[in-house]
Protein backbone atom coordinates (compact mmCIF):
# COMPACT_ATOMS: atom_id res chain seq x y z
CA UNK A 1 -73.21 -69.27 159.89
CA UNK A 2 -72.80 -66.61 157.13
CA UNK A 3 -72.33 -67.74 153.68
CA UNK A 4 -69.18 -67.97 151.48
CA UNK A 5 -69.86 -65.46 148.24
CA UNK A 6 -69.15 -66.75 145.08
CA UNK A 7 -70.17 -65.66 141.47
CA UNK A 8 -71.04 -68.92 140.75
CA UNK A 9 -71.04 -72.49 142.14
CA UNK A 10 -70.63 -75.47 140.15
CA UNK A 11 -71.73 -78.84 141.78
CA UNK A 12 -70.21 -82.13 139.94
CA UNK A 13 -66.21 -82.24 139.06
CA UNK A 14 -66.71 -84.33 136.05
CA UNK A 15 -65.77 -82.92 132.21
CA UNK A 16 -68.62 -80.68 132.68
CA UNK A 17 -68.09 -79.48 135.65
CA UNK A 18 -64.55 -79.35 135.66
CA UNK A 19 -64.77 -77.31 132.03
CA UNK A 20 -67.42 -75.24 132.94
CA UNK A 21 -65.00 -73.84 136.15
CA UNK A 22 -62.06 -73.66 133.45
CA UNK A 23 -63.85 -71.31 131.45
CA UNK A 24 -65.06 -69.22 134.25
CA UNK A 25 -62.60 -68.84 136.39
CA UNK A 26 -60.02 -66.32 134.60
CA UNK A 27 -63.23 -63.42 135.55
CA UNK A 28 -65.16 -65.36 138.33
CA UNK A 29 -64.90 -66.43 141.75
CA UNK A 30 -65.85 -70.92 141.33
CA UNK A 31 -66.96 -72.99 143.63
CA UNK A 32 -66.82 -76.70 142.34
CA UNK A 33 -67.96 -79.12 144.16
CA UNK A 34 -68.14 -82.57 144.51
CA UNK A 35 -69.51 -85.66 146.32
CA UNK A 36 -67.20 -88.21 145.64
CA UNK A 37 -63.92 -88.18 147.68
CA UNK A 38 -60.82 -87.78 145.31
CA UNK A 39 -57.80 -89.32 146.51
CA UNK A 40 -55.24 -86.91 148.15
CA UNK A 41 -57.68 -84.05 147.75
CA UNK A 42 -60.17 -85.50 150.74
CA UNK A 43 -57.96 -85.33 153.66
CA UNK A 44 -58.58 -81.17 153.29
CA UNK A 45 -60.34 -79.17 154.82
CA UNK A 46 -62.50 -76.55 152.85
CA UNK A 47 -61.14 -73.83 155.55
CA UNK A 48 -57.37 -75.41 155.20
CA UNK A 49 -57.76 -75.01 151.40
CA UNK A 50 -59.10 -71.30 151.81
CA UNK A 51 -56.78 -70.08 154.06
CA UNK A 52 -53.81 -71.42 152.63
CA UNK A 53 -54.65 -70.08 149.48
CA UNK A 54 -55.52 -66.13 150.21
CA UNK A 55 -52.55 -64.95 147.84
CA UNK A 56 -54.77 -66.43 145.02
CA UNK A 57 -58.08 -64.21 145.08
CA UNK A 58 -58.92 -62.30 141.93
CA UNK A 59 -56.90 -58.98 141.36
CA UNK A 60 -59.04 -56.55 141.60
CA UNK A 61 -58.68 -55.57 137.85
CA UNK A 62 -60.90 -59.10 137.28
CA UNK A 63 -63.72 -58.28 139.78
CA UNK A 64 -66.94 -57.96 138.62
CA UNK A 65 -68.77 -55.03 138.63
CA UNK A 66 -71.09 -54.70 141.82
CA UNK A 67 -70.47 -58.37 142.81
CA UNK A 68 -68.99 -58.50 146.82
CA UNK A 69 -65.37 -58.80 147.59
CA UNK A 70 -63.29 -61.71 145.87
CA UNK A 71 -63.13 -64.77 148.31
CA UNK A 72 -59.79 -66.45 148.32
CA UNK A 73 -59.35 -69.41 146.14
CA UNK A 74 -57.44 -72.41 146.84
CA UNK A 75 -55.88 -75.26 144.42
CA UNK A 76 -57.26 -78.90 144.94
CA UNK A 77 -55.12 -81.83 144.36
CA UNK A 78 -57.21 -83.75 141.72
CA UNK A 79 -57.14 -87.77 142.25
CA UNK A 80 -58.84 -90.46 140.10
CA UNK A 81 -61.85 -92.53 140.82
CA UNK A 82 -61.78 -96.36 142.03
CA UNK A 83 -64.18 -97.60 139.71
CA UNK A 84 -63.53 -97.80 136.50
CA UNK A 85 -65.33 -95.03 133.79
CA UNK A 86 -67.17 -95.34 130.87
CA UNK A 87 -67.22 -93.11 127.85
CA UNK A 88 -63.85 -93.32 125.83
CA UNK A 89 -63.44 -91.34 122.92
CA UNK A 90 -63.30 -87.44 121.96
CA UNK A 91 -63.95 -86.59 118.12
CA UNK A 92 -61.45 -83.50 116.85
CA UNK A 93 -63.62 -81.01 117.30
CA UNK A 94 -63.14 -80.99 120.79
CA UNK A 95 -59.37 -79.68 120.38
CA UNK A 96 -60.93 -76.34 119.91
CA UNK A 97 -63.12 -76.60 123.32
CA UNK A 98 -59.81 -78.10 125.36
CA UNK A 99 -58.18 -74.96 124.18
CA UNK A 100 -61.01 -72.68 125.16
CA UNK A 101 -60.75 -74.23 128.90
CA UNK A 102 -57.11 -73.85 128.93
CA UNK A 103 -57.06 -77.26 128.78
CA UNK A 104 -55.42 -78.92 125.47
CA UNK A 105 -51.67 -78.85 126.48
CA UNK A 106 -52.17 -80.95 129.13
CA UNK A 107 -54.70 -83.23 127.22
CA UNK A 108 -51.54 -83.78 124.47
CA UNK A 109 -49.78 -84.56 127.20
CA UNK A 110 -51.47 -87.12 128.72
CA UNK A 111 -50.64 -89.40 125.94
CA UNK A 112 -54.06 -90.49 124.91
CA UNK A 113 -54.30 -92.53 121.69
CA UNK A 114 -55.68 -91.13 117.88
CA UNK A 115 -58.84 -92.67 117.42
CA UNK A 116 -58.91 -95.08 114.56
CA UNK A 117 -61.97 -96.19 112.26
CA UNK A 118 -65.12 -97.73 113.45
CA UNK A 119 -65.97 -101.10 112.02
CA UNK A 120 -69.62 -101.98 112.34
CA UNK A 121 -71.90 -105.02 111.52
CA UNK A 122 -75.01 -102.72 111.62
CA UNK A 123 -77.30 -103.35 108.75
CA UNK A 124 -75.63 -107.30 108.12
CA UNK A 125 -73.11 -109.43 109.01
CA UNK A 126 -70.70 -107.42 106.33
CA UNK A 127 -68.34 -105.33 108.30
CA UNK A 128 -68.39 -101.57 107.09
CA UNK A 129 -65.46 -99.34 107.86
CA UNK A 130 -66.35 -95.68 108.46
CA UNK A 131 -63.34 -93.60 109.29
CA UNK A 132 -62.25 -89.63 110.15
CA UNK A 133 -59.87 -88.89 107.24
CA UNK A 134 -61.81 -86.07 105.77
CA UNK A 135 -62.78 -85.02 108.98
CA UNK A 136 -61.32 -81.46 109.10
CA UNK A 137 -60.85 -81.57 112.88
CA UNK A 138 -59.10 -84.44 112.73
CA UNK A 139 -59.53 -87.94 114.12
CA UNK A 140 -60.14 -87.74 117.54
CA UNK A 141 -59.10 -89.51 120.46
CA UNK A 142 -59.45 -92.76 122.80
CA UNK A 143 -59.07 -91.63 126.28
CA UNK A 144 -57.54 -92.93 129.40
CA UNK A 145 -61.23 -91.83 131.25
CA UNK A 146 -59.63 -91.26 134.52
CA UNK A 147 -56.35 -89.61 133.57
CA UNK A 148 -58.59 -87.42 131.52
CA UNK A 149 -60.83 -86.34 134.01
CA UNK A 150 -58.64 -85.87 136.68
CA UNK A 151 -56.09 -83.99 134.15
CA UNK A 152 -59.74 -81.08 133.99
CA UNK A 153 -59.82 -81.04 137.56
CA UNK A 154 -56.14 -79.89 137.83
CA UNK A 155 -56.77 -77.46 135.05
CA UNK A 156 -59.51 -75.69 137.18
CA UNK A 157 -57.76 -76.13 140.06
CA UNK A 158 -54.78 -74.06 138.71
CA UNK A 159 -57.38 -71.75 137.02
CA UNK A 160 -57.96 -71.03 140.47
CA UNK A 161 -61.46 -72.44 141.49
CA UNK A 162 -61.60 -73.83 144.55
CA UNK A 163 -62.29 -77.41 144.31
CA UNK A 164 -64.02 -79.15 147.61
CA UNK A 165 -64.47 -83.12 147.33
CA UNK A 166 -66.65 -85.75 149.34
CA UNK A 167 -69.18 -83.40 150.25
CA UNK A 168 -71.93 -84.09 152.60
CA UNK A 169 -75.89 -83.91 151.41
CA UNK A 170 -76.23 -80.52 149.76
CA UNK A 171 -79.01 -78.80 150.58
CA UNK A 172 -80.20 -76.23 147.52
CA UNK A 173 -82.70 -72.81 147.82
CA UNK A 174 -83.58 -69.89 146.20
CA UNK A 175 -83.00 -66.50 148.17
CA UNK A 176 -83.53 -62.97 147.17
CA UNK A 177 -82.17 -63.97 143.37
CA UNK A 178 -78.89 -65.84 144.47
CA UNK A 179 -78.52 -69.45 144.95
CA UNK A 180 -77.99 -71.14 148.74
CA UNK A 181 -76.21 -74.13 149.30
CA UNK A 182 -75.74 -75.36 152.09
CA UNK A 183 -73.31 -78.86 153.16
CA UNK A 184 -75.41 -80.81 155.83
CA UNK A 185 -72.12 -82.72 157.07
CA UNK A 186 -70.04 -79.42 157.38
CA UNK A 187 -72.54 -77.00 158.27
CA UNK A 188 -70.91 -74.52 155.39
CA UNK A 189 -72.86 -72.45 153.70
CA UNK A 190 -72.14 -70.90 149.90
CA UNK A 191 -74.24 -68.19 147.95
CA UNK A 192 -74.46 -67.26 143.93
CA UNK A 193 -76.20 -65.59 142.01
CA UNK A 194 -75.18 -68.49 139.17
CA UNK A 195 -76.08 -72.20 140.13
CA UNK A 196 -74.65 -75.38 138.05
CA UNK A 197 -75.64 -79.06 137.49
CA UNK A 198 -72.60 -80.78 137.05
CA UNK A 199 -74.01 -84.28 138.52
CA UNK A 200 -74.75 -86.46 135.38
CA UNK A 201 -77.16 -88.70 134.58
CA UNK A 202 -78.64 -88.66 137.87
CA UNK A 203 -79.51 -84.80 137.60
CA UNK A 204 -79.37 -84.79 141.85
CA UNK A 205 -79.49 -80.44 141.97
CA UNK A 206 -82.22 -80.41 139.60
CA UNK A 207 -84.08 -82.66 140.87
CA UNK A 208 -83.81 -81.52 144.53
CA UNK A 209 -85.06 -78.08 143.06
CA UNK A 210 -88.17 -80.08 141.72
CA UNK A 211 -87.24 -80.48 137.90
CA UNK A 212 -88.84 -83.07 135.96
CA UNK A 213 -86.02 -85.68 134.11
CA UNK A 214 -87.71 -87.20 131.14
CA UNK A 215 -86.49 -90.88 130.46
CA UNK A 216 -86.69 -91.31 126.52
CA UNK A 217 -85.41 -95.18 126.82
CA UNK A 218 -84.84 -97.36 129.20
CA UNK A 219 -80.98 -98.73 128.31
CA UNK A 220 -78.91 -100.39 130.52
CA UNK A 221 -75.17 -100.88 129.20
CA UNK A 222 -73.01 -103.89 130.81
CA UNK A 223 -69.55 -103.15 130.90
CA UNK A 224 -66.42 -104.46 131.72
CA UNK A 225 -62.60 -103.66 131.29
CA UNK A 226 -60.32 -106.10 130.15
CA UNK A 227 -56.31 -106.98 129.73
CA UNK A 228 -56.01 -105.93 126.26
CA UNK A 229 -54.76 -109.72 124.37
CA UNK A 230 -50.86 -109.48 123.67
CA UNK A 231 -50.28 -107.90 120.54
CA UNK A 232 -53.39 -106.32 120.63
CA UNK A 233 -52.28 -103.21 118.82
CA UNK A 234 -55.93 -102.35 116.73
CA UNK A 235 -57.34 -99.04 118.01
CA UNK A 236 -60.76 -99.21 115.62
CA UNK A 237 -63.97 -99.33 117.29
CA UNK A 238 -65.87 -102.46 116.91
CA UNK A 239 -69.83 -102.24 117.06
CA UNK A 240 -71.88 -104.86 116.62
CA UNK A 241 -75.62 -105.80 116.80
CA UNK A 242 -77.26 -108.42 118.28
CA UNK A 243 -81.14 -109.78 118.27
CA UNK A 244 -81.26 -108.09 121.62
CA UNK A 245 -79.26 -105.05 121.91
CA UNK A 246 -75.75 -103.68 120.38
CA UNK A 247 -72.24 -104.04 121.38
CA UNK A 248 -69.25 -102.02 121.11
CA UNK A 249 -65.52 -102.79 122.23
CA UNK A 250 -62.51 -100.43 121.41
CA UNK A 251 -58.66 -100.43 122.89
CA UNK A 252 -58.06 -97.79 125.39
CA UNK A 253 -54.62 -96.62 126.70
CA UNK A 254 -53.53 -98.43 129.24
CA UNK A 255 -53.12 -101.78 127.78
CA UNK A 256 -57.04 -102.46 128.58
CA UNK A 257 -59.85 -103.04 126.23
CA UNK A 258 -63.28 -102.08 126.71
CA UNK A 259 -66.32 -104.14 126.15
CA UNK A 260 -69.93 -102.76 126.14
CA UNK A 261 -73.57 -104.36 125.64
CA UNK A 262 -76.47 -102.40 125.56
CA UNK A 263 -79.83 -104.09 126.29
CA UNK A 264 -83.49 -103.22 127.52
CA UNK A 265 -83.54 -103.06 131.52
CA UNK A 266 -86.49 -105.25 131.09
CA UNK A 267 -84.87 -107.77 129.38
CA UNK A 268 -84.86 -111.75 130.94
CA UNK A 269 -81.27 -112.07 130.04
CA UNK A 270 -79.70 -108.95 132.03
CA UNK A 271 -79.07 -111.03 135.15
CA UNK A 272 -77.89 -114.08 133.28
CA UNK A 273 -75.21 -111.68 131.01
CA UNK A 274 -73.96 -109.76 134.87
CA UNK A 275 -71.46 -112.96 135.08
CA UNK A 276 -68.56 -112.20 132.71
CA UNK A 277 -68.39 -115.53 131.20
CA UNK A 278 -71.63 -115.23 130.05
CA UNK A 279 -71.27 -111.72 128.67
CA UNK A 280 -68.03 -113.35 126.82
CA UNK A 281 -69.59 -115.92 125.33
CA UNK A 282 -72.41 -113.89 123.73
CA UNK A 283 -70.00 -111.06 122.70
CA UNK A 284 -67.33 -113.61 121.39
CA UNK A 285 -70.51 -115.25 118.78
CA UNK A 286 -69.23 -111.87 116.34
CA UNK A 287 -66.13 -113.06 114.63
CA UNK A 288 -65.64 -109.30 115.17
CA UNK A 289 -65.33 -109.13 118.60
CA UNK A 290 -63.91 -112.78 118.78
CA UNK A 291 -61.23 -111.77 117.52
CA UNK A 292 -60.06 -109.05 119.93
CA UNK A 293 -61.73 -111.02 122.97
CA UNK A 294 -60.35 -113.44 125.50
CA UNK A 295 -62.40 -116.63 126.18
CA UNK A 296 -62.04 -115.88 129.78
CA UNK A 297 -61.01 -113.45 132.07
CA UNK A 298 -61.01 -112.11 135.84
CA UNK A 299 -62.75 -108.80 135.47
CA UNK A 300 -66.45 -107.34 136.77
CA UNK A 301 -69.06 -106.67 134.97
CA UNK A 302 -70.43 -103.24 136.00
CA UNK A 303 -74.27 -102.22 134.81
CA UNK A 304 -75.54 -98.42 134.66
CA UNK A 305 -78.21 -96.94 133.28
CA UNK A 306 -76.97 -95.70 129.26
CA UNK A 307 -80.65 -94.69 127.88
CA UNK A 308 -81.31 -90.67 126.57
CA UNK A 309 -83.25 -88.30 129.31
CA UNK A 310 -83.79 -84.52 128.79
CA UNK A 311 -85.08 -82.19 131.51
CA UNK A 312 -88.01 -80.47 131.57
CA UNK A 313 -88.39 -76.96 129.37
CA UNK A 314 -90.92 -75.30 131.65
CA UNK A 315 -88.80 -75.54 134.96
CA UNK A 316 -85.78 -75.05 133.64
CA UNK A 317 -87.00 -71.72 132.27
CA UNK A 318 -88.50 -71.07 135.71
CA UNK A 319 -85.12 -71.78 137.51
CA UNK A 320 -83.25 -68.33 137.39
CA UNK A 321 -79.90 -68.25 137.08
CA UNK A 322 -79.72 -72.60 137.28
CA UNK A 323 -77.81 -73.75 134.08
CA UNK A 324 -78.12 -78.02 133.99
CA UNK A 325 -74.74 -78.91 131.65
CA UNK A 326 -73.12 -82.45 130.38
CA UNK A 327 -75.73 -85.72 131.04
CA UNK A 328 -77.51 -83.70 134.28
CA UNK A 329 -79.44 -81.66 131.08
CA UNK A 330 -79.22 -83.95 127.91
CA UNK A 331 -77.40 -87.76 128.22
CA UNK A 332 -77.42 -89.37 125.15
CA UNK A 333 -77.92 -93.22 124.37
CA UNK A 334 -73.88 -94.40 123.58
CA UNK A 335 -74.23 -94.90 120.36
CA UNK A 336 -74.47 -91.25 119.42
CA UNK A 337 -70.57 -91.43 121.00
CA UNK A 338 -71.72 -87.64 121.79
CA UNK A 339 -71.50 -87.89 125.95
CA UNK A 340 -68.34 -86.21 126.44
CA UNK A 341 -68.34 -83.80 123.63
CA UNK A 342 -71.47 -82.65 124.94
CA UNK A 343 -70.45 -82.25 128.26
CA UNK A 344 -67.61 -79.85 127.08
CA UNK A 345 -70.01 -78.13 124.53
CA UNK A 346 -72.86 -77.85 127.11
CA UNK A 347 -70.29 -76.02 128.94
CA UNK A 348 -69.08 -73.60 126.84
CA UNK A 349 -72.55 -72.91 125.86
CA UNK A 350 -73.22 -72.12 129.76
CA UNK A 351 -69.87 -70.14 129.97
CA UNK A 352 -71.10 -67.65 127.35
CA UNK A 353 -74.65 -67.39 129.11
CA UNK A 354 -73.23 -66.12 132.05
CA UNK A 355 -70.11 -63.88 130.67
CA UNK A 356 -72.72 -61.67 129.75
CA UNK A 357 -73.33 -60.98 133.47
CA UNK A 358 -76.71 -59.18 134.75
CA UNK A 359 -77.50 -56.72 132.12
CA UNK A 360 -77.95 -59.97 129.24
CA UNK A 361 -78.38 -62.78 131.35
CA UNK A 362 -82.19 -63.64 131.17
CA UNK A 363 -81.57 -63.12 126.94
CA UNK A 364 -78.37 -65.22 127.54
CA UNK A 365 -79.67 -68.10 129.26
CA UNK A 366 -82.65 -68.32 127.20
CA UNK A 367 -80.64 -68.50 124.31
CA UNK A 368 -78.63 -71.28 125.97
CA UNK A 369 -81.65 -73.20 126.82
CA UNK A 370 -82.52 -72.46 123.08
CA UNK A 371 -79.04 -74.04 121.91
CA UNK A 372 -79.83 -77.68 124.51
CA UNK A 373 -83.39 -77.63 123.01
CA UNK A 374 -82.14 -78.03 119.12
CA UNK A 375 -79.26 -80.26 120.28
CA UNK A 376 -81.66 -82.83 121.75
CA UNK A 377 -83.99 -82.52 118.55
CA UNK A 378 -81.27 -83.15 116.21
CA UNK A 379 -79.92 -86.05 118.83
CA UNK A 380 -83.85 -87.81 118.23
CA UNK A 381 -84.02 -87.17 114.60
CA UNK A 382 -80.59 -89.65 114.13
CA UNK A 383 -81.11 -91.97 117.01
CA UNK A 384 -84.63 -92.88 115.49
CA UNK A 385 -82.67 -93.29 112.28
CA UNK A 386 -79.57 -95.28 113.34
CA UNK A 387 -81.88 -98.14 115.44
CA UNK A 388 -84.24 -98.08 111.85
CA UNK A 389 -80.87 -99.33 110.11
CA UNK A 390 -80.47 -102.78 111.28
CA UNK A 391 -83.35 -104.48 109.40
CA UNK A 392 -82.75 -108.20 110.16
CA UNK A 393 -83.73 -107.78 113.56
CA UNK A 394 -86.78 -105.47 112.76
CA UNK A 395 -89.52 -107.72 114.86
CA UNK A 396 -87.34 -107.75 117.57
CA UNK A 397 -88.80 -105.74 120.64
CA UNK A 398 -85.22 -104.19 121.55
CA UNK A 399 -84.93 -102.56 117.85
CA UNK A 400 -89.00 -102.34 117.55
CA UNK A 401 -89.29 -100.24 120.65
CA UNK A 402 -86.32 -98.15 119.03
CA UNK A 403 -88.62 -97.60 116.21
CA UNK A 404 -91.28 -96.08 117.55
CA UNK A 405 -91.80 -92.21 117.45
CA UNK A 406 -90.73 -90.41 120.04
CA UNK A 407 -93.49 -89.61 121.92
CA UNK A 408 -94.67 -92.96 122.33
CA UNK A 409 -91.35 -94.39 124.35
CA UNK A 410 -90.90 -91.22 126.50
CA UNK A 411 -92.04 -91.18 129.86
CA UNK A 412 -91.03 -89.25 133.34
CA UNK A 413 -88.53 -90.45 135.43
C-alpha cells in the first residue's frame, strides 16, 4: 500500500497533541492520531474522513517549499473520554499559549472557573494562603478536564488536521529521513519527515523507537471525583501533608470535587486506601479537607502512576526529526501543578523547531531539546526543595526518599 504524505504526524490527541496540530496546521499538512476511540468521531472511517473533506487541502499559497502535493484534510468530531481525567488547573500564563493555538475563544467559552488561592498545611498544621493577585497573567483557571480537552481537539480539527481515533497498534520506522507509520488494524500507511510523541506518561512512540524513559520517583496518586457538598461554593486548592504522602482536593466545574493522595507505590497502605471509605477517612483526619469532604460517598477510586520521568538525552538527539512533547518527554510529580502548562509549552517549543523547516531544523531541534533539558533542571532544583519543607515528617521514608539528591532516586524505567 503506498503511504499517505504528510509534513508531519502527531500521535496522541491530548493538550499536547491537540496544541501541537493547532499551531501547525495554518502551514502544514497534520496527521493526529490517536488510540483511544472518541465518541462520535470512531464510527469514521480514515478514507470517509479524507474523501469527504478534499475541498479542505492547503491552498497552494501555504505549501511548503519542495514538500509533495497537499493531501486533503478532513474535520474530526471530537468526543470526551469515559473515565474521568486528572490534572485541573491552568495558571494565566497559558492565555497567551491558547491564543497562539487559536485556541482561547473557545477556552472562555467553555465556562471554566478562575482559580482561587491555594491553602496548604505544608511545613505545620497552620494553614498558609498563597494566592495569584500579583500575578501579572492573572489567576488562572480550574478546568472541566474533558470539556477542555475535547474543546483542543475541535480547535485542530477546524484548523484542518485530520484527526483519526481508536487506532490499531502503530508500527514506527525510520526511512530515507522521513518517518513511517504504519496502523496494524487498518493496514494504512503515513510518511513525514516530522514525527511527534503526543502519548503521555507512557512515552509508547519513543519507546517503540528504543528510547530510554528515566523514572525519577516512583509516585502513585489515588484519585477520585466526588459530588461537590451543597453549598460548596470554595474554589481554593487545599493541599495537605500527611506522614506518608500529600493530598490535594480543589472544586472543579461541574458541581464535582476532586480529591488526590499521593503515596510511594511501595507503600503497605496503597491497597488498603483503593476502597473509598478508607481513602475518606484518612483524608477527612485534616480539618482542611474535612471540611469540604463527605463522610461517605459512591465514587471509585482510580490509581495511576503521578512520579517525574525524563527521556533519555543521547537518543533523543539521535532520533531525527522525532520531537517527544507534554508528559511523553518531561511529566512532572503533581505538585509542581506544571502538567498541562507544560504540555502546551512543550508544544509551542516543538512548533517553532519545525517552522524553521529543512534549512534550520537540526539547529532548531537542538535548541528545543536545549529548552526541555533546562526545564527539567529547574523542575529538580524546586521539587527537591518543596519535599525539604515539611520538617515534621523528616524521618519519614516517603519525605526522606524525597530528600535525597537526585541521582540517588533515579533509575530506568
Amino acid at each position: 500500500m503506498a503511504a499517505t504524505a504528510w509534513d508531519a504526524i502527531i500521535v496522541g490527541a491530548g493538550p499536547a497533541g491537540s496544541a501541537l496540530a493547532c499551531r501547525l496546521r495554518p502551514w502544514r499538512r497534520v496527521l493526529l492520531l490517536e488510540r483511544t476511540a472518541l465518541p462520535a468521531a470512531g464510527a469514521v472511517s480514515f478514507a470517509q474522513r479524507l474523501a469527504a473533506a478534499e475541498a479542505a487541502a492547503l491552498p497552494a499559497a501555504a505549501a511548503v517549499p519542495g514538500a509533495p502535493a497537499a493531501a486533503p484534510v478532513a474535520h474530526a468530531v471530537p468526543g470526551t473520554a469515559a473515565a474521568p481525567r486528572i490534572g485541573e488547573s491552568l495558571p494565566g500564563a497559558a492565555r497567551v499559549l491558547l491564543q497562539r493555538c487559536g485556541a482561547f475563544e473557545r477556552f472562555l467559552a467553555a465556562g471554566h472557573a478562575e482559580r482561587g488561592a491555594t491553602v496548604a498545611q505544608w511545613d505545620g498544621e497552620t494553614p498558609v494562603w498563597f494566592d495569584q493577585l500579583r500575578d501579572p497573567n492573572g489567576a488562572g483557571w480550574h478546568l472541566d478536564r474533558v470539556r477542555f480537552d475535547a474543546d483542543l481537539r475541535a480547535s485542530a480539527a477546524e484548523a484542518g488536521a485530520v484527526l483519526v481515533d481508536d487506532c490499531g497498534p502503530l508500527r514506527v520506522r525510520r526511512d530515507g529521513g522521513r518517518w513511517l507509520v504504519a496502523d496494524e488494524a487498518s493496514g494504512e500507511i503515513h510518511q513525514a519527515p516530522v514525527l511527534a510523541d503526543a502519548t503521555g506518561r507512557t512515552a509508547a512512540i519513543a519507546r517503540q523507537l528504543g528510547l530510554k524513559r528515566r523514572v525519577e520517583d516512583a509516585l502513585i496518586c489515588l484519585h477520585v471525583h466526588l459530588a461537590a457538598l451543597p453549598g460548596d461554593e470554595d474554589h481554593c486548592t487545599r493541599v495537605c501533608a500527611d506522614s506518608n504522602g500529600w493530598w490535594y482536593s480543589v472544586r472543579v466545574p461541574g458541581s464535582r470535587r476532586v480529591l488526590a493522595f499521593h503515596l510511594d507505590a511501595a507503600d503497605p497502605e496503597l491497597r488498603r486506601l483503593k476502597s473509598l471509605p478508607a481513602l475518606l477517612a484518612k483524608a477527612r483526619r485534616h480539618g482542611l479537607l474535612a471540611e469540604v469532604l463527605p463522610a461517605a460517598a459512591d465514587a471509585s477510586v482510580h490509581a495511576r502512576p503521578a512520579g517525574s520521568a525524563v527521556l533519555d538525552d543521547a537518543g533523543l538527539a539521535a532520533a531525527a526529526g522525532f520531537f517527544a512533547i507534554g508528559d511523553a518527554g518531561l511529566s512532572f510529580d503533581p505538585i509542581a501543578s506544571q502538567g498541562l502548562f507544560h504540555a502546551l509549552a512543550s508544544a509551542e517549543s516543538a512548533a517553532n523547531a519545525i517552522e524553521h523547516g529543512a534549512e534550520g531544523a537540526i539547529a532548531a531541534r537542538a535548541a528545543f531539546l536545549a529548552e526541555m533539558d533546562a526545564v527539567h533542571a529547574h523542575y529538580r532544583r524546586r521539587f527537591h526543595d518543596t519535599y525539604a519543607a515539611p520538617l515534621r515528617f523528616g524521618q519519614s521514608p516517603f519525605w526522606a526518599r524525597r530528600r535525597r539528591p537526585p541521582a540517588a532516586a533515579d533509575h530506568a524505567g
